[in-house]
PDB file of N, CA and C in Angstrom:
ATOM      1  N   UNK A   1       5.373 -23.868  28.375  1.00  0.00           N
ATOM      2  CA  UNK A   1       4.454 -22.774  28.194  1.00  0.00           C
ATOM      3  C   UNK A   1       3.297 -23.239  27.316  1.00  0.00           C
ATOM      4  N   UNK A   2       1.833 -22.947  27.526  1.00  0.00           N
ATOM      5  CA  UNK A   2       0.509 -23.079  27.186  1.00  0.00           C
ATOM      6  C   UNK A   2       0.850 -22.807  25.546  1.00  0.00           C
ATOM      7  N   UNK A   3       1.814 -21.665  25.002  1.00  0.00           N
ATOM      8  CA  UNK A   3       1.272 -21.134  23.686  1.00  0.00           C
ATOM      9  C   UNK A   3       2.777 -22.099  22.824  1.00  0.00           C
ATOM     10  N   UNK A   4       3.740 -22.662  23.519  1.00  0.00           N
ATOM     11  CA  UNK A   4       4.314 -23.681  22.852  1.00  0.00           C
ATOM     12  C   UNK A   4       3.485 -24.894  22.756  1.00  0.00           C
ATOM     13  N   UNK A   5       2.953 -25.033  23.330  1.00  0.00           N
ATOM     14  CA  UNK A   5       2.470 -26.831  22.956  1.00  0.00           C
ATOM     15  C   UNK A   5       1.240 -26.341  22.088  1.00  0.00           C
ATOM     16  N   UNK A   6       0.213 -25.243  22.187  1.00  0.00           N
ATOM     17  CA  UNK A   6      -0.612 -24.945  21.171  1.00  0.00           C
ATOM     18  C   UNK A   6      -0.020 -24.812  19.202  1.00  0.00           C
ATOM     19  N   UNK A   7       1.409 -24.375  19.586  1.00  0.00           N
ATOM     20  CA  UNK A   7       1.850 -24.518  18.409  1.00  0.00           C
ATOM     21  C   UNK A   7       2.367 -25.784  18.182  1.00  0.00           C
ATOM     22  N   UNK A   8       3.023 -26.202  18.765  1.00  0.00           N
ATOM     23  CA  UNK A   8       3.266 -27.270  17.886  1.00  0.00           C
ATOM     24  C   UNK A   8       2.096 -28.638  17.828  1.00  0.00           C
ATOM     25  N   UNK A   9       0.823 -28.151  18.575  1.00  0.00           N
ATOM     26  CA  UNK A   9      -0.514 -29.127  18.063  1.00  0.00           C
ATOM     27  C   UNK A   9      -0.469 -28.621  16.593  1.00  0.00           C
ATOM     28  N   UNK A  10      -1.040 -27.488  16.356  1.00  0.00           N
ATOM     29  CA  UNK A  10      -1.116 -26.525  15.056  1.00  0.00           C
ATOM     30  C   UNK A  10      -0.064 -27.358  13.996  1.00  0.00           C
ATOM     31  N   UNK A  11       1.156 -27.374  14.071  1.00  0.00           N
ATOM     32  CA  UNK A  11       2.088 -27.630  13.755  1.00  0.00           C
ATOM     33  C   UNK A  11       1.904 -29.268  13.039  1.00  0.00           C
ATOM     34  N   UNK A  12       1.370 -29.824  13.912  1.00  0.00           N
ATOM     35  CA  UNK A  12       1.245 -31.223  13.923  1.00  0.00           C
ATOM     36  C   UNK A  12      -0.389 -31.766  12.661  1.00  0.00           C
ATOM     37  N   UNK A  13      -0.908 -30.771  12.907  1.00  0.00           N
ATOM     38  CA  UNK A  13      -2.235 -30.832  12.272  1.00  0.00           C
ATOM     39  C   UNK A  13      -2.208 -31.992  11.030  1.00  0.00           C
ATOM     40  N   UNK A  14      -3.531 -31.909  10.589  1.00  0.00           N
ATOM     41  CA  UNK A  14      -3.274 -32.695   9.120  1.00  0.00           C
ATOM     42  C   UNK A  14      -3.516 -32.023   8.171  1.00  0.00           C
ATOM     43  N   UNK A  15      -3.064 -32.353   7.098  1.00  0.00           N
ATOM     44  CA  UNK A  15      -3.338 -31.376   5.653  1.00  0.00           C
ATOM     45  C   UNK A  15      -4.997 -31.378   5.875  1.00  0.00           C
ATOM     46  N   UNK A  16      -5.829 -32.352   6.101  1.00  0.00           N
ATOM     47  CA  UNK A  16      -7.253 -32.133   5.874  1.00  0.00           C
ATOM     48  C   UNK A  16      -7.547 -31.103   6.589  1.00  0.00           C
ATOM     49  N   UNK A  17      -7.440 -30.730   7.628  1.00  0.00           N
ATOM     50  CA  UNK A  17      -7.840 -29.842   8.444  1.00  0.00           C
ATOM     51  C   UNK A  17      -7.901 -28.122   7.685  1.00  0.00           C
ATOM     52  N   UNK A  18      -6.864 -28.119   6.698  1.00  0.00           N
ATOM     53  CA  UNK A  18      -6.586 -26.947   5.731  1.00  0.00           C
ATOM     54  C   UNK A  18      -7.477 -27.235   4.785  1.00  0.00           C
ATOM     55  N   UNK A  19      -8.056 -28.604   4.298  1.00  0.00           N
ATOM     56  CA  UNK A  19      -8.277 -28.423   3.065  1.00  0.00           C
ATOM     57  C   UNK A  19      -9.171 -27.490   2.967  1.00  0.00           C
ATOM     58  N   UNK A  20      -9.296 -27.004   1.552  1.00  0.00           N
ATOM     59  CA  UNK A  20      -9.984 -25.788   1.155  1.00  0.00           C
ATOM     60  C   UNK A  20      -9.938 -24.079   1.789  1.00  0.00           C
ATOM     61  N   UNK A  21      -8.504 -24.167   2.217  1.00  0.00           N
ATOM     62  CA  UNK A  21      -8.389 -23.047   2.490  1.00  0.00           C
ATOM     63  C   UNK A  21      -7.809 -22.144   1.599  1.00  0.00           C
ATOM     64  N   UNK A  22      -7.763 -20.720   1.322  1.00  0.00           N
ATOM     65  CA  UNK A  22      -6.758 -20.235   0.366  1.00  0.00           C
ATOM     66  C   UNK A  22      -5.462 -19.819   0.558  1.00  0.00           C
ATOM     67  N   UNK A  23      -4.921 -20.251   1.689  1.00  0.00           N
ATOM     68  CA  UNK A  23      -3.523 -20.335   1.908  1.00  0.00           C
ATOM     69  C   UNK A  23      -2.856 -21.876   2.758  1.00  0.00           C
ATOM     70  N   UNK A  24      -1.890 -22.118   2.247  1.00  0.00           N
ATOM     71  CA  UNK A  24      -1.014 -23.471   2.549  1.00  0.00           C
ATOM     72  C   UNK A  24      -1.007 -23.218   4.223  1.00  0.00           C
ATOM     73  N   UNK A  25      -1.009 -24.169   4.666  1.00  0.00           N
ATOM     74  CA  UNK A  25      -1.474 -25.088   5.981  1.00  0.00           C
ATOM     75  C   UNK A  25      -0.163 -24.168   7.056  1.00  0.00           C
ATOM     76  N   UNK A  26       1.364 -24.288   6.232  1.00  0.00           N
ATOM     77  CA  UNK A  26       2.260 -23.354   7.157  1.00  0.00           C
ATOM     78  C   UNK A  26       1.910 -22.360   7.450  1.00  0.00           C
ATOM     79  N   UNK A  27       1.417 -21.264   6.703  1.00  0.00           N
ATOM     80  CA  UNK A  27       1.138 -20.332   6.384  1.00  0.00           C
ATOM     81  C   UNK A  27       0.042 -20.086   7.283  1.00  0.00           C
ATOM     82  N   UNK A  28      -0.801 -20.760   7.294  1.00  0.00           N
ATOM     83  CA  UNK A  28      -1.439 -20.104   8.344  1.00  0.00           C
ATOM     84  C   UNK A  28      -1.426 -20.631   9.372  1.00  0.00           C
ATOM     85  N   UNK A  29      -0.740 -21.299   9.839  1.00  0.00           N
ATOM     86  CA  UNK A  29      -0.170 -21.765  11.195  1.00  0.00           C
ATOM     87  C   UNK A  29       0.988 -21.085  11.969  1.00  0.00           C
ATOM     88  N   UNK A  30       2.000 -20.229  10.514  1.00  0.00           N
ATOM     89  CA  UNK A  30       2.748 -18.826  11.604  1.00  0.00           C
ATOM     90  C   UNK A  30       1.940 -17.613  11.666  1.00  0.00           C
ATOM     91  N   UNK A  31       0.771 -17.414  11.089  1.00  0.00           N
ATOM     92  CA  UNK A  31      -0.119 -16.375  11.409  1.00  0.00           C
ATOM     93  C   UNK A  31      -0.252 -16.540  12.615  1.00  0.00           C
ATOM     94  N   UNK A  32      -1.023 -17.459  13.225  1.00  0.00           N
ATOM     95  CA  UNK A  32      -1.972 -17.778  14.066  1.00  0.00           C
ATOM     96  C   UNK A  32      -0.659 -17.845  15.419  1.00  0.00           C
ATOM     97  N   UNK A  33       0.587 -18.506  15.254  1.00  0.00           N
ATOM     98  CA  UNK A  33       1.356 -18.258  15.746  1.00  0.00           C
ATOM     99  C   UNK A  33       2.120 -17.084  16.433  1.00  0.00           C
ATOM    100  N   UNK A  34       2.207 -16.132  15.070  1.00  0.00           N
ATOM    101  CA  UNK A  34       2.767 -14.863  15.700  1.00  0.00           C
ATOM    102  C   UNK A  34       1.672 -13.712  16.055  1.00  0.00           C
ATOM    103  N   UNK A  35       0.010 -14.323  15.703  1.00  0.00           N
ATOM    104  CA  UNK A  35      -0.663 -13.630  16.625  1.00  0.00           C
ATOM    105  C   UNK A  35      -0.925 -13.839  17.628  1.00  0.00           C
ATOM    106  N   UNK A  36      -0.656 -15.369  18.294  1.00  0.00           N
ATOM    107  CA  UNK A  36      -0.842 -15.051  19.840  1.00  0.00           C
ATOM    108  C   UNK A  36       0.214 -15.096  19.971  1.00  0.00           C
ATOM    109  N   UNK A  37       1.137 -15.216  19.838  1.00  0.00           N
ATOM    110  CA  UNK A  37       2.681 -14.707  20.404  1.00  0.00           C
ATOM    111  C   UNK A  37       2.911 -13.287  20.800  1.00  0.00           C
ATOM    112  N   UNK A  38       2.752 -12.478  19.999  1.00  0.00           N
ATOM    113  CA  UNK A  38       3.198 -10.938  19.638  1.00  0.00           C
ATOM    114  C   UNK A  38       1.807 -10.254  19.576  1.00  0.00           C
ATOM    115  N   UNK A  39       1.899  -8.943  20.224  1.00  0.00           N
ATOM    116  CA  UNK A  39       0.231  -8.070  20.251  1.00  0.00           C
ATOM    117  C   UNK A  39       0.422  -7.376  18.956  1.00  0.00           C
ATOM    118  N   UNK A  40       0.026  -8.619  17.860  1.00  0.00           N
ATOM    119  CA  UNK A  40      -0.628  -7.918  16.684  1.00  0.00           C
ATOM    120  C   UNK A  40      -2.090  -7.766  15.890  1.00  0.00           C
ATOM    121  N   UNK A  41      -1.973  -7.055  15.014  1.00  0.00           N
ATOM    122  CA  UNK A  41      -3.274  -7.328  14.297  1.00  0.00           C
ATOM    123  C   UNK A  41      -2.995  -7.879  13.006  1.00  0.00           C
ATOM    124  N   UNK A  42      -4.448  -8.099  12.683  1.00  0.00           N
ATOM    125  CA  UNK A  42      -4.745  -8.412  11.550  1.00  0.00           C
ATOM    126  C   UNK A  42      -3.816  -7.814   9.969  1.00  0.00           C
ATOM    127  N   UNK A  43      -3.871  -6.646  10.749  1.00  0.00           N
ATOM    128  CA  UNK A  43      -2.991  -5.539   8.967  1.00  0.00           C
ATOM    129  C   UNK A  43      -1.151  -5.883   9.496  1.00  0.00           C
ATOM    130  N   UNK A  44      -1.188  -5.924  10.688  1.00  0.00           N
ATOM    131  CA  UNK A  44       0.412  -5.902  11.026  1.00  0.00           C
ATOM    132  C   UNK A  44       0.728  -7.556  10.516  1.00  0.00           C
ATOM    133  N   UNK A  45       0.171  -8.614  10.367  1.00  0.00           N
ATOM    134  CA  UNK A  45       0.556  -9.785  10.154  1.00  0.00           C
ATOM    135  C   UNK A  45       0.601  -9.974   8.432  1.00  0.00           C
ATOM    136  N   UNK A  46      -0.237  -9.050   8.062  1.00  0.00           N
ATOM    137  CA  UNK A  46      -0.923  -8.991   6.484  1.00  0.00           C
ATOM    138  C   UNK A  46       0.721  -8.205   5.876  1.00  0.00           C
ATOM    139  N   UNK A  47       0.894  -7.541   6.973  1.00  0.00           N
ATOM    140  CA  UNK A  47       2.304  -6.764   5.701  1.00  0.00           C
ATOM    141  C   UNK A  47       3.310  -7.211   6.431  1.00  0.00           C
ATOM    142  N   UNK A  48       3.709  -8.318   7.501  1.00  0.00           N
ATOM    143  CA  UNK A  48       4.827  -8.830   7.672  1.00  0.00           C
ATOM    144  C   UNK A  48       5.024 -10.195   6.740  1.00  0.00           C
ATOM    145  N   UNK A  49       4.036 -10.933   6.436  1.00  0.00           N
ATOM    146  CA  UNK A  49       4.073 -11.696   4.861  1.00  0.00           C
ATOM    147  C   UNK A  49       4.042 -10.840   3.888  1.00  0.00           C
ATOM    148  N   UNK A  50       3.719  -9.947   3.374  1.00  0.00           N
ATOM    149  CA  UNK A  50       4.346  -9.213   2.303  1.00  0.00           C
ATOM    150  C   UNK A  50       5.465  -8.458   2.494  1.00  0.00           C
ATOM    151  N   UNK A  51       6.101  -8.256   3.541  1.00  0.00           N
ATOM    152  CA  UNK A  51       7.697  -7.812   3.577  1.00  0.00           C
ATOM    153  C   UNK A  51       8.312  -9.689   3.087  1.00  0.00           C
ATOM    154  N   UNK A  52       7.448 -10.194   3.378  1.00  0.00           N
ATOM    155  CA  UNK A  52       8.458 -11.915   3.366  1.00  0.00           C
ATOM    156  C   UNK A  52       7.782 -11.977   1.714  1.00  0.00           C
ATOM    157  N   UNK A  53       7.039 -11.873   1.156  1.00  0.00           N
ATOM    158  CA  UNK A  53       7.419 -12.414  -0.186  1.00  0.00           C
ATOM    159  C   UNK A  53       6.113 -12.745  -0.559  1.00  0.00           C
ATOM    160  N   UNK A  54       5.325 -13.151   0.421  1.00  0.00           N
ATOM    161  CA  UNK A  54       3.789 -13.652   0.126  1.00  0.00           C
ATOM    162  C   UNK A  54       2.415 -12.518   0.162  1.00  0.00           C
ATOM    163  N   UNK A  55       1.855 -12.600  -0.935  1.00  0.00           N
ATOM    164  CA  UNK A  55       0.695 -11.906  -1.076  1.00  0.00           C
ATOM    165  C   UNK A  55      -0.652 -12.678  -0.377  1.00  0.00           C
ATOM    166  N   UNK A  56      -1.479 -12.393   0.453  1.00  0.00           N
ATOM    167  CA  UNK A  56      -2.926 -12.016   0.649  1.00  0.00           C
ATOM    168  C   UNK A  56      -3.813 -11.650  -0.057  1.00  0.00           C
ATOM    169  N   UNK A  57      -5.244 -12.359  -0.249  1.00  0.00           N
ATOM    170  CA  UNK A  57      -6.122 -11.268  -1.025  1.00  0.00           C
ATOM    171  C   UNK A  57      -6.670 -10.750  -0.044  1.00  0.00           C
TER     172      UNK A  57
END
């Protein structure tokens, strides 16, 4: 499937590719993940990391 091998490119990335972002490289690689996976938004991904433990600004 098209949206497995997109993840695990993502997956594969290099730390540079993050640098200067304000969240760690995993982190926003299961965003990006479980938004094209699952029909979510923006606020539904924002409070399924804060049910997990991690804050957003």
């Amino acid at each position: 499937m098209i949206l497995n091998a997109i993840a695990e490119k993502l997956k594969r990335q290099s730390k540079d590719d993050f640098k200067g972002r304000h969240f760690e490289a995993w982190l926003i690689v299961q965003a990006v993940i479980w938004y094209l996976r699952y029909p979510l938004s923006y606020r539904d991904l924002e409070e399924m990391f804060e049910e997990r433990g991690f804050e957003g600004s």
